[in-house]
Protein backbone atom coordinates (compact mmCIF):
# COMPACT_ATOMS: atom_id res chain seq x y z
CA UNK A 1 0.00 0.00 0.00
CA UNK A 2 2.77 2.37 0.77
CA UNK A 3 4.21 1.32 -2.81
CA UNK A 4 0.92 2.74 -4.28
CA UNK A 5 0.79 5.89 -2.59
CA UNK A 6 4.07 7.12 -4.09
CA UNK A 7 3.61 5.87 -7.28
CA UNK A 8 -0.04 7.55 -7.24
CA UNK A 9 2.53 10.45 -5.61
CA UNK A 10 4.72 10.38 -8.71
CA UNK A 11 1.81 10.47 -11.44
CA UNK A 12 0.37 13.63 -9.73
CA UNK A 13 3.64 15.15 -10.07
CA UNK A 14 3.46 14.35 -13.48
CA UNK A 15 0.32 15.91 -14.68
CA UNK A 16 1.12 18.97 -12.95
CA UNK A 17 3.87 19.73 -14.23
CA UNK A 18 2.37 19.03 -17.91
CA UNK A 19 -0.28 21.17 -17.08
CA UNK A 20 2.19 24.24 -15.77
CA UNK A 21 4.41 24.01 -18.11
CA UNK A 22 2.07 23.33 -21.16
CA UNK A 23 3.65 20.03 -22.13
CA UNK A 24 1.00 18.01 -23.43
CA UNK A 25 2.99 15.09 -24.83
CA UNK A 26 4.12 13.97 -21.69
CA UNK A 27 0.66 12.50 -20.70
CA UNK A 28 0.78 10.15 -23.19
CA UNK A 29 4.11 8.98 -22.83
CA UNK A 30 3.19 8.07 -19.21
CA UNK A 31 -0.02 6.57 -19.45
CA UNK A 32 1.42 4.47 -22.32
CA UNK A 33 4.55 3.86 -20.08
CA UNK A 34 2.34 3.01 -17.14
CA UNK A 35 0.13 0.62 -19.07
CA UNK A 36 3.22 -1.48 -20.54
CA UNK A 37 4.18 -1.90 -16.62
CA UNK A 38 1.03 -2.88 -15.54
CA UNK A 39 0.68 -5.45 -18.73
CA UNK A 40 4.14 -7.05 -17.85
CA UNK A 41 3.50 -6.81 -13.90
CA UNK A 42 0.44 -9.19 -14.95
CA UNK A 43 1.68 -11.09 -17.37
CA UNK A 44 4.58 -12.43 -14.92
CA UNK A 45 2.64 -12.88 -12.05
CA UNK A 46 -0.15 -14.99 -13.93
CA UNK A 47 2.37 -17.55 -15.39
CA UNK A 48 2.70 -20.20 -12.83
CA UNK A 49 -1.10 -20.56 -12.88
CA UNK A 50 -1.19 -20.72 -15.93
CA UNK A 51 1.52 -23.62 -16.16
CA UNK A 52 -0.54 -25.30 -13.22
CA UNK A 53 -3.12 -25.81 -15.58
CA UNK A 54 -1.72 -28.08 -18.38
């Protein structure tokens, strides 16, 4: 949970300073960045169920 908080922490850092500083391409980059993580984060922690089952 503490893990969460500064990563929530980090992306509200983010926006903000896209939205100061007018830098709009950044919010892709990280939601694109973050998604990737989240995909491989899932991807490697669903693999030994998925070998379980054949």
């Amino acid at each position: 949970m503490h893990f969460l908080k500064h990563v929530i922490s980090l992306l509200k850092e983010v926006f903000q300073f896209a939205w100061h500083h007018k830098a709009w391409w950044i919010i892709p980059v990280v939601l694109v960045s973050f998604g990737i993580g989240i995909l491989i984060v899932a991807g490697e922690t669903s693999a030994p169920f998925i070998y379980t089952l054949f």
